[in-house]
C-alpha atoms as a PDB file:
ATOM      1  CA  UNK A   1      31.856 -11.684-147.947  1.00  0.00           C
ATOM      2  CA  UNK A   2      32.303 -14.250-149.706  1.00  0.00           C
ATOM      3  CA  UNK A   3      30.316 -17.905-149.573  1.00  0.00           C
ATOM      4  CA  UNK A   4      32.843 -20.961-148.996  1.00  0.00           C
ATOM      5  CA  UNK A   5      30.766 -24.160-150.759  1.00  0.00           C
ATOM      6  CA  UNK A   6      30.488 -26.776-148.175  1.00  0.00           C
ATOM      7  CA  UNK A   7      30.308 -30.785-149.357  1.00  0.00           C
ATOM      8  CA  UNK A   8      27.867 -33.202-149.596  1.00  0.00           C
ATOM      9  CA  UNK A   9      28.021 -36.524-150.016  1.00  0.00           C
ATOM     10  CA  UNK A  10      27.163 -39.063-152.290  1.00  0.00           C
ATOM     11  CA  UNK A  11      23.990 -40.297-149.970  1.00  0.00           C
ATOM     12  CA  UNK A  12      22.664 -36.469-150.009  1.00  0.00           C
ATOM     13  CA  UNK A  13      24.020 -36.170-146.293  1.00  0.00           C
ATOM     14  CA  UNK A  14      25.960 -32.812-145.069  1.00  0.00           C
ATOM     15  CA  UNK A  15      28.638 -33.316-142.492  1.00  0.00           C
ATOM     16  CA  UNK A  16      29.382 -30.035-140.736  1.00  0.00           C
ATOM     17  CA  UNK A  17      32.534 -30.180-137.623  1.00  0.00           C
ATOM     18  CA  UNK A  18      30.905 -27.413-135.347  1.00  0.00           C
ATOM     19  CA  UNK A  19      34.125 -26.883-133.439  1.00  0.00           C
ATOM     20  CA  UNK A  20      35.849 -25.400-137.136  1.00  0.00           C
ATOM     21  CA  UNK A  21      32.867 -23.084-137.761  1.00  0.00           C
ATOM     22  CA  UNK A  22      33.460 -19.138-136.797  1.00  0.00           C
ATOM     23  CA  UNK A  23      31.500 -17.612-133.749  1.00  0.00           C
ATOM     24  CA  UNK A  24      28.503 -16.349-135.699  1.00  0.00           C
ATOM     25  CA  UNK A  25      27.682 -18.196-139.363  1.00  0.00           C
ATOM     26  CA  UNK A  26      25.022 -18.426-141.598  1.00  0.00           C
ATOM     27  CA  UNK A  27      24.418 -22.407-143.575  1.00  0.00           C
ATOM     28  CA  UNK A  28      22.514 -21.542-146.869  1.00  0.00           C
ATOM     29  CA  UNK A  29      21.130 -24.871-148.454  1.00  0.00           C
ATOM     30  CA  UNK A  30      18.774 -24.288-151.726  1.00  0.00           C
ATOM     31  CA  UNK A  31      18.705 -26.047-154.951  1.00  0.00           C
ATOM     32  CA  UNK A  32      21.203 -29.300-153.453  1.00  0.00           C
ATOM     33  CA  UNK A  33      24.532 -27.102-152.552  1.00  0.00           C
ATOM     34  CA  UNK A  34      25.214 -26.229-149.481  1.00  0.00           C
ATOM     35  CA  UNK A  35      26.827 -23.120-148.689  1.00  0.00           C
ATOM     36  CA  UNK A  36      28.584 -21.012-145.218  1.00  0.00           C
ATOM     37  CA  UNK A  37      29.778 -17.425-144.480  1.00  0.00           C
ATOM     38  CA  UNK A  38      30.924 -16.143-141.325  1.00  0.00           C
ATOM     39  CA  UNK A  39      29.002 -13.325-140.168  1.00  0.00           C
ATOM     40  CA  UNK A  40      30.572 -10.171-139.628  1.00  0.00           C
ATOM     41  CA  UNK A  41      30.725  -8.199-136.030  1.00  0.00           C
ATOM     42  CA  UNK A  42      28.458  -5.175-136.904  1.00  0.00           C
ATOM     43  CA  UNK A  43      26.298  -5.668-140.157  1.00  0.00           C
ATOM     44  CA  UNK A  44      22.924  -6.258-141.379  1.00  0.00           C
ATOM     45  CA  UNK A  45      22.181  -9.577-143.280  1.00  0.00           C
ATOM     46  CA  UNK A  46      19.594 -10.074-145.665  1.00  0.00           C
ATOM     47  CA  UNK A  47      18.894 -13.079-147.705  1.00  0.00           C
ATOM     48  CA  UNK A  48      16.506 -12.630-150.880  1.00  0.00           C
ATOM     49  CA  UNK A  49      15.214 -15.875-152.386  1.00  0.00           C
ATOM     50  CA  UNK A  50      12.746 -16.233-155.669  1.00  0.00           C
ATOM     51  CA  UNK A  51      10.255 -19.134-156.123  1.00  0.00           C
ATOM     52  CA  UNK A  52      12.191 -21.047-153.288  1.00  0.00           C
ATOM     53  CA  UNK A  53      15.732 -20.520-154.186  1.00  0.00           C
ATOM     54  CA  UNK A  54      18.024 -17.998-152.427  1.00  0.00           C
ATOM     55  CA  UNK A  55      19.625 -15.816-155.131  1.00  0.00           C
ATOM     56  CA  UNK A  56      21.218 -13.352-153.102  1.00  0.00           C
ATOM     57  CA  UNK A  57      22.794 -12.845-149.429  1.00  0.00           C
ATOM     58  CA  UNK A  58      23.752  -8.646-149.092  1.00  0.00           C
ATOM     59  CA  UNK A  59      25.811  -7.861-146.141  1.00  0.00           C
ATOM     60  CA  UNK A  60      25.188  -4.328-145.196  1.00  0.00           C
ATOM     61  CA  UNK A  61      27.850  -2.748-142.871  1.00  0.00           C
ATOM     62  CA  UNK A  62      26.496   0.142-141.036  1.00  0.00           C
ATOM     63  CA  UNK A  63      28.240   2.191-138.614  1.00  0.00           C
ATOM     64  CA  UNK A  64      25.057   3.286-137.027  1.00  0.00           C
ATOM     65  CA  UNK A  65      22.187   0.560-135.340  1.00  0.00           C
ATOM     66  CA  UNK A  66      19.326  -0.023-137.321  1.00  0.00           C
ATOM     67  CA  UNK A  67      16.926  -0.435-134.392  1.00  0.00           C
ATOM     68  CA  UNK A  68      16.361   0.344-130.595  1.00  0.00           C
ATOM     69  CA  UNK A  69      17.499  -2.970-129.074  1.00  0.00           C
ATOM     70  CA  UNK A  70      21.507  -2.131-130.851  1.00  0.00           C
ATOM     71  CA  UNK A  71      21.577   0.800-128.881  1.00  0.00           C
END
């Protein structure tokens, strides 16, 4: 999935209209930029940062649950 860049403006501030977001989303802000993705139904998110900055979001789809409580 891809990451849609969100805006912020001038004053550093980060306007986000709740009633346009998706069901389930993740906001990613590191290093000034903001930054959504709608999470999908059935998956496994996992976001990997190095000294302080995110530098990866994986989305692992998995037909089978990963733990007791998705059974």
């Amino acid at each position: 999935m891809r990451m849609k860049e969100l805006q912020i403006d001038s004053r550093n501030i980060l306007s986000i209209d709740t009633m346009e977001l998706s069901e389930s989303c993740v906001i990613v802000i590191t290093d000034g930029r903001a930054k959504m993705s709608e999470l999908p139904p059935h998956a496994e998110t996992t976001i990997k940062t190095y000294k302080g900055k995110v530098t990866r979001i994986n989305f692992d789809f998995r037909s089978s649950p990963t733990s007791l409580r998705d059974l």
